[in-house]
Protein backbone atom coordinates (compact mmCIF):
# COMPACT_ATOMS: atom_id res chain seq x y z
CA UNK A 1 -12.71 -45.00 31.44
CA UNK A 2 -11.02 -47.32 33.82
CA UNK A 3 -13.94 -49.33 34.34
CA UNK A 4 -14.78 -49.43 30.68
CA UNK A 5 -10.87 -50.72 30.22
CA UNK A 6 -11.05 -53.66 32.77
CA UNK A 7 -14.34 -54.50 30.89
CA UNK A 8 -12.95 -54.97 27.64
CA UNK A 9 -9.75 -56.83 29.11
CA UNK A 10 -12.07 -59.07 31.02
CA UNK A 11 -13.74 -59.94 27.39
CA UNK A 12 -10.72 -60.90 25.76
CA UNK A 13 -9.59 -63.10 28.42
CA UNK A 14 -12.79 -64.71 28.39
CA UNK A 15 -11.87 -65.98 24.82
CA UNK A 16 -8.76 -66.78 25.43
CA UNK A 17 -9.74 -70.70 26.69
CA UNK A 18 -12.36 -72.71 27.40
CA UNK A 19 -15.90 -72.33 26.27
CA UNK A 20 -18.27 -69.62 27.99
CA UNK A 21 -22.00 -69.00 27.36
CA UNK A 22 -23.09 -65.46 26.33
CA UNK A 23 -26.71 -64.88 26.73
CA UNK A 24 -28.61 -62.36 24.97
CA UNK A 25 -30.61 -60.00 27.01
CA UNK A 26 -33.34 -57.71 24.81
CA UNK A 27 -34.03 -55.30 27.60
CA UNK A 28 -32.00 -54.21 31.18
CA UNK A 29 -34.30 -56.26 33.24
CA UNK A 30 -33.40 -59.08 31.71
CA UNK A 31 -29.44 -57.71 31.41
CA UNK A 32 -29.61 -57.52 35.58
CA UNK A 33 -31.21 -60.70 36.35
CA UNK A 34 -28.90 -62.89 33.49
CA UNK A 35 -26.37 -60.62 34.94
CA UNK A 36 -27.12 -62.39 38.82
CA UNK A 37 -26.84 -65.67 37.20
CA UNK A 38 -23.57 -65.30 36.93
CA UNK A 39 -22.89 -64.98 33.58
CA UNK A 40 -19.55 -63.65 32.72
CA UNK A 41 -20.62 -61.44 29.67
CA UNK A 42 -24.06 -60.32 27.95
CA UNK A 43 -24.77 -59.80 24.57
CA UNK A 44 -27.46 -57.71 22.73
CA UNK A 45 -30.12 -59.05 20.47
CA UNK A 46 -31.07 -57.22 17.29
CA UNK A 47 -34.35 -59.30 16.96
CA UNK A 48 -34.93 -59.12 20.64
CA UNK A 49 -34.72 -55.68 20.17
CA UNK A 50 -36.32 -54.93 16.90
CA UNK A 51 -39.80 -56.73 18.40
CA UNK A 52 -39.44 -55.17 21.83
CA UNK A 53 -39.46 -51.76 19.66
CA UNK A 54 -42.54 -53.30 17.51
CA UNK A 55 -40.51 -54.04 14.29
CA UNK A 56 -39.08 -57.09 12.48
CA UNK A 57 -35.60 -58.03 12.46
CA UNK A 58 -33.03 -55.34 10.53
CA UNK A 59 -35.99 -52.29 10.35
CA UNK A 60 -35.05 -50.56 13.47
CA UNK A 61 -33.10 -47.51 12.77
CA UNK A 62 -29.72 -47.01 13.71
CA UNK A 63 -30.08 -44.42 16.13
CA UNK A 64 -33.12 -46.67 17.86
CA UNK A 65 -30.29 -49.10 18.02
CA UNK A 66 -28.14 -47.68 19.26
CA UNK A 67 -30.01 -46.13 22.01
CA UNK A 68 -30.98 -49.87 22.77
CA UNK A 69 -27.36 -51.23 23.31
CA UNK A 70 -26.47 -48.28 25.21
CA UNK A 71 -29.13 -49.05 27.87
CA UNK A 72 -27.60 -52.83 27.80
CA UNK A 73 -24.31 -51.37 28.34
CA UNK A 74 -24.99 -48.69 31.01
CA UNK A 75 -26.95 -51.20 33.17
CA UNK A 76 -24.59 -54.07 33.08
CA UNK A 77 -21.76 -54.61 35.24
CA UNK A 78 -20.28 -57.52 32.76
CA UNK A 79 -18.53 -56.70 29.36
CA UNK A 80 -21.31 -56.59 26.59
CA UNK A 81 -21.50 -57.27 23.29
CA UNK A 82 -23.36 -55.39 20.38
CA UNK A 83 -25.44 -56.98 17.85
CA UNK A 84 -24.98 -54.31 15.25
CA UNK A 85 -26.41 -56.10 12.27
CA UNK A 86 -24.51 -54.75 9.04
CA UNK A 87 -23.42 -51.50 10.70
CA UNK A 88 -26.14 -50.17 9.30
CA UNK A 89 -24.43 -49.49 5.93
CA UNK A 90 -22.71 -50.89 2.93
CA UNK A 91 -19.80 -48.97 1.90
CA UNK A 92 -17.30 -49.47 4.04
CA UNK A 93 -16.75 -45.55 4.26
CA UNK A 94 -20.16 -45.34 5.41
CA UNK A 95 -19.61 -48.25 8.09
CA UNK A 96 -16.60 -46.90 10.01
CA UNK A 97 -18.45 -43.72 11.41
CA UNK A 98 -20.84 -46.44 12.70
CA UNK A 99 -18.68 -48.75 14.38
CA UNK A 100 -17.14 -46.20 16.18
CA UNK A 101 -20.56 -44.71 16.99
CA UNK A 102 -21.31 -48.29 18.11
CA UNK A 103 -18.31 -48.43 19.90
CA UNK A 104 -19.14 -45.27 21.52
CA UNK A 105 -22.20 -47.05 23.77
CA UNK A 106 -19.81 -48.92 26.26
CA UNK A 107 -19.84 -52.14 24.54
CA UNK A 108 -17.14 -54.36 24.78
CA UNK A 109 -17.05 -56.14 21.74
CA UNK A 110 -19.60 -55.95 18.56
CA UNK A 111 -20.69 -58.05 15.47
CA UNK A 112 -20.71 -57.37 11.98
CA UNK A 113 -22.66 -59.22 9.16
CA UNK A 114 -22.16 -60.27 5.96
CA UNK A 115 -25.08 -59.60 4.16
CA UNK A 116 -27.21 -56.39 3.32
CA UNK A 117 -30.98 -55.16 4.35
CA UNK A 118 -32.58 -57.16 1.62
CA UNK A 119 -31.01 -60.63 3.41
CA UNK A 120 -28.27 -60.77 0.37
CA UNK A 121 -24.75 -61.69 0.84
CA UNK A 122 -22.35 -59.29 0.15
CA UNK A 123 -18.96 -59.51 -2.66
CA UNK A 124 -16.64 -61.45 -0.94
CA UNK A 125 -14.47 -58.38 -1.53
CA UNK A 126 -16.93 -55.90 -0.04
CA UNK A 127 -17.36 -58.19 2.95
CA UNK A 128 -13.37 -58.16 3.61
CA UNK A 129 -13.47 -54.62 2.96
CA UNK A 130 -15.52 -54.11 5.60
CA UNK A 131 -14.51 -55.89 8.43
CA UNK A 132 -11.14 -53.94 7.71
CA UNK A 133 -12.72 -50.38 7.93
CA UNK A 134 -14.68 -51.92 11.49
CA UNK A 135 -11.47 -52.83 12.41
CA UNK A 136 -9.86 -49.54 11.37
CA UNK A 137 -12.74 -47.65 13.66
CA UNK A 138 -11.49 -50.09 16.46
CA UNK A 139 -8.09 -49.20 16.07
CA UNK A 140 -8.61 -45.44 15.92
CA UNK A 141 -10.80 -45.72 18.99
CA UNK A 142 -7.57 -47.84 20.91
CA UNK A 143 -10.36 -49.12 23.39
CA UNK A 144 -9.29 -52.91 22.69
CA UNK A 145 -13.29 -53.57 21.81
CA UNK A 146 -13.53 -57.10 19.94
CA UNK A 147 -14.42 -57.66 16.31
CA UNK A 148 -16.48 -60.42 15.95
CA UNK A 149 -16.94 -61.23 11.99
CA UNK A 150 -20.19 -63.20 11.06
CA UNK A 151 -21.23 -65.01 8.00
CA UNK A 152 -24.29 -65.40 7.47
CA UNK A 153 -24.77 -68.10 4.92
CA UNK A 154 -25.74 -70.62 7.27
CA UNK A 155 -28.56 -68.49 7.77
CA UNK A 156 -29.98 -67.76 4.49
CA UNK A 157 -29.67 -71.87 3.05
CA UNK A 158 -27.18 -71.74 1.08
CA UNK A 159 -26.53 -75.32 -0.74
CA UNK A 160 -22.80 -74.18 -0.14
CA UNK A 161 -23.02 -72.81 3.23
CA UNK A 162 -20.21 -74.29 4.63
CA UNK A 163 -17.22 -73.60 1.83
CA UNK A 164 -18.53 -69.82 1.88
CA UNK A 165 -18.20 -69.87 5.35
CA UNK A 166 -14.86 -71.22 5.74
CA UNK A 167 -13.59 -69.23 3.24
CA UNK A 168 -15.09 -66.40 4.22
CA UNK A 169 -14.37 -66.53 7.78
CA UNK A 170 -10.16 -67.08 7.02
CA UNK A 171 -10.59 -63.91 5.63
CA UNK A 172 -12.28 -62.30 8.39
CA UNK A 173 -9.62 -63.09 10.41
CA UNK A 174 -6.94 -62.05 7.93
CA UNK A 175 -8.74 -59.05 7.83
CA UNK A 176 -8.75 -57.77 11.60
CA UNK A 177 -11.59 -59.86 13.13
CA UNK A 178 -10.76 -61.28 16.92
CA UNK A 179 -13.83 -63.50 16.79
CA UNK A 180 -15.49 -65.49 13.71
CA UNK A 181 -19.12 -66.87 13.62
CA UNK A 182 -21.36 -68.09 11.64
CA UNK A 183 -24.69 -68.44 12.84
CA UNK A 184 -27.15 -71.69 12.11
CA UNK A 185 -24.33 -74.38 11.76
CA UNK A 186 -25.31 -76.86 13.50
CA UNK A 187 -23.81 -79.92 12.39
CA UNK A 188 -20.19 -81.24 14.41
CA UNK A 189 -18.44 -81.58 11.41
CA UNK A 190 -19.08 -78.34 10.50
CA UNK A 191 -18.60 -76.94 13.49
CA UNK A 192 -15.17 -78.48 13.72
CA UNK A 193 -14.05 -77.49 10.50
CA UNK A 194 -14.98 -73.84 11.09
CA UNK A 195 -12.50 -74.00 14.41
CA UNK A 196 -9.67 -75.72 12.10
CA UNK A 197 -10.14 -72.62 9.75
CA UNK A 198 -9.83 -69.87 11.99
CA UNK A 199 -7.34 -71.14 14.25
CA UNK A 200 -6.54 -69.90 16.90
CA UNK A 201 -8.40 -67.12 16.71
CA UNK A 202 -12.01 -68.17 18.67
CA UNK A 203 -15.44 -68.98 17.31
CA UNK A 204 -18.92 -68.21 18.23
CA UNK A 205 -21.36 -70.63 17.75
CA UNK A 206 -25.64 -69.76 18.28
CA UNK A 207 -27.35 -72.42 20.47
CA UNK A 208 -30.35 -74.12 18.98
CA UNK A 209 -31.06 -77.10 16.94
CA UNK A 210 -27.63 -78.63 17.50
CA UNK A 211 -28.47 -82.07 17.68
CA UNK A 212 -28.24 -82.53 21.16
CA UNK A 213 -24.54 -81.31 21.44
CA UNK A 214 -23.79 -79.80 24.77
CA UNK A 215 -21.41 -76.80 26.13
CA UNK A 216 -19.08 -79.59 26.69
CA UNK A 217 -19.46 -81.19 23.17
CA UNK A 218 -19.00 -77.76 21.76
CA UNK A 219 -15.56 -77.15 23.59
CA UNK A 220 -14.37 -80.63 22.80
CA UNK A 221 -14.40 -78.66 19.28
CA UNK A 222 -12.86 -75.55 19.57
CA UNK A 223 -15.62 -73.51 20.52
CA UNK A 224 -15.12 -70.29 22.14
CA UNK A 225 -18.16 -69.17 23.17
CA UNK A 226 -22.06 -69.81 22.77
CA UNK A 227 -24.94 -67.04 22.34
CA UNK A 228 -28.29 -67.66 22.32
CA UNK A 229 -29.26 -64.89 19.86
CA UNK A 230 -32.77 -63.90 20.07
CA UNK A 231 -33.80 -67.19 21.64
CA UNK A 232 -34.81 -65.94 25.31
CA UNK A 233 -37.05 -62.95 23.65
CA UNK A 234 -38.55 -65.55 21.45
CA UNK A 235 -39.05 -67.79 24.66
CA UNK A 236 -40.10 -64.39 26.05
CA UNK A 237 -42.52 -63.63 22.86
CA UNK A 238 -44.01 -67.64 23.50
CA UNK A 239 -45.74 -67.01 26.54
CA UNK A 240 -47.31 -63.39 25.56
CA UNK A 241 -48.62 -65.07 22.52
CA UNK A 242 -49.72 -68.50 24.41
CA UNK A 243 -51.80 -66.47 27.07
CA UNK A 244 -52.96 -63.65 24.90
CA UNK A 245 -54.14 -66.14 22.79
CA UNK A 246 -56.17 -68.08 25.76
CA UNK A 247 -57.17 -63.94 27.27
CA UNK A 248 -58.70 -63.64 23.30
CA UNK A 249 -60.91 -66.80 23.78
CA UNK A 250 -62.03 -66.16 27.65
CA UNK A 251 -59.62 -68.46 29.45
CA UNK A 252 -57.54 -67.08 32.19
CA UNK A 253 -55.66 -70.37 33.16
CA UNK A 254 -52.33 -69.46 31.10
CA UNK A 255 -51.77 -66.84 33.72
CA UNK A 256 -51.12 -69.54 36.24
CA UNK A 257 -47.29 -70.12 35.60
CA UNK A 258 -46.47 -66.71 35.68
CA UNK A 259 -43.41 -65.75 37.11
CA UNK A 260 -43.99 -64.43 40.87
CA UNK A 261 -44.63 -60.60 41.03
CA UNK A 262 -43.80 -60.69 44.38
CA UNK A 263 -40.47 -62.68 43.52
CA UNK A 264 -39.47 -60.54 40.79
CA UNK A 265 -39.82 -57.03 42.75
CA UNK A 266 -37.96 -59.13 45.68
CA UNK A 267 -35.24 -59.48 42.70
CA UNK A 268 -35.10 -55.95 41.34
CA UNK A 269 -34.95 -54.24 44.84
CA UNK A 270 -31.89 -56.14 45.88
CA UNK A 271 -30.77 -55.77 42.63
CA UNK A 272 -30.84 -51.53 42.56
CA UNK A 273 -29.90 -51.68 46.31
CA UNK A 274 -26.67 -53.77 45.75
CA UNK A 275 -25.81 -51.60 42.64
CA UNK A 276 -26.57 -48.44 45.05
């Protein structure tokens, strides 16, 4: 309990200033060496997870789930955070059992999303609804795990993207959430304005196809913090595909850049021996 206490204080401090990066692990081998990188906190991928498992995005079932970001949790030594989709629900009665199911795997902080299984964003006063009953679980639980709202309009194209973000996001925040994102913005200015909104509560912002901006641009705007989402298990899911492809068609050369075997059991065994 006390270590699960100094993790959670540890997260929130981490938001407190500056700009930190948050990888996102999709199995504990992974968790233990980002872990020896030196990153300050891990989060969970439900993608990474979901195609670990064999399954798109969204189809793995709760339990599957949560089995997943319990095994992230137990293994790391840094506060985690839990991708946990829509809470796997849409009533906000039906969500708060979840969260504090969710809550209930040693994570540190987890996510909520705006939109439903079929990719469709909720009512805007569903989506408030709900971050209040997560935050009610949160409450109940008295564990000081973070509540990081997302919108997801960024995501699915919207035209209007931004203004449903923005407006959304204010009322995320009004609504309990310690942590706002909205995942594929990508321009500055929209960046910026998403920090002005919340303020000064933090933002999360996914890496990828930002234009060149760096973890230094980013804090010059407000930003928070920085996940990756499932970007490492798609880096990951790049070179299975690139040499199974060259295995299907007789060529072996793929193989050659292949991380060290010899390195990575060198990496694992002081790993287990300095975690005893």
């Amino acid at each position: 309990m006390a270590a699960m206490a100094a993790k959670t204080r540890a997260f929130r401090d981490l938001h407190e200033r500056g700009c930190f990066v948050i990888p996102n692990p999709f199995d504990m081998g992974s968790a233990r060496w980002l872990e020896r990188q030196g990153f300050k906190a891990l989060a969970t991928t439900s993608s990474g997870a979901a195609w670990s498992y064999g399954y798109p995005d969204g189809a793995l079932a709760r339990d599957v789930m949560l089995e997943h970001i319990a095994e992230i949790a137990a293994v790391a030594d840094v506060p985690v955070n839990a991708d946990f989709l829509n809470g796997f629900a849409d009533e906000p009665e039906d969500l708060l059992p979840n969260v504090a199911l969710c809550i209930g795997t040693g994570v540190a902080g987890l996510s909520i999303e705006d939109m439903d299984a079929e990719r469709r964003l909720y009512d805007t006063g569903l989506a408030v609804e709900r971050i209040r009953a997560a935050r009610k679980a949160i409450d109940e639980d008295g564990g000081g795990v973070m509540l990081v709202a997302r919108c997801e309009a960024f995501l699915l194209g919207r035209d209007d993207a931004l203004a449903v973000a923005v407006d959304r996001l204010e009322r995320f925040a009004e609504a309990g959430a310690d942590c706002l994102y909205a995942p594929g913005v990508t321009r500055r200015e929209d960046i910026a304005a998403i920090v002005r909104a919340v303020a000064p509560k933090p933002v999360n912002v996914l890496a990828g196809n930002l234009g060149g901006l760096t973890l230094a641009d980013l804090a010059g705007l407000g930003v928070r913090r920085v996940s990756v989402g499932g970007g490492l298990a798609r880096s990951a899911w790049a070179g299975v595909m690139r040499v199974g492809k060259d295995l299907a068609a007789g060529r072996f050369d793929a193989l050659d850049d292949a991380a060290s075997g010899a390195a990575l059991n060198a990496f694992f065994s002081e790993d287990a021996a300095a975690r005893g």
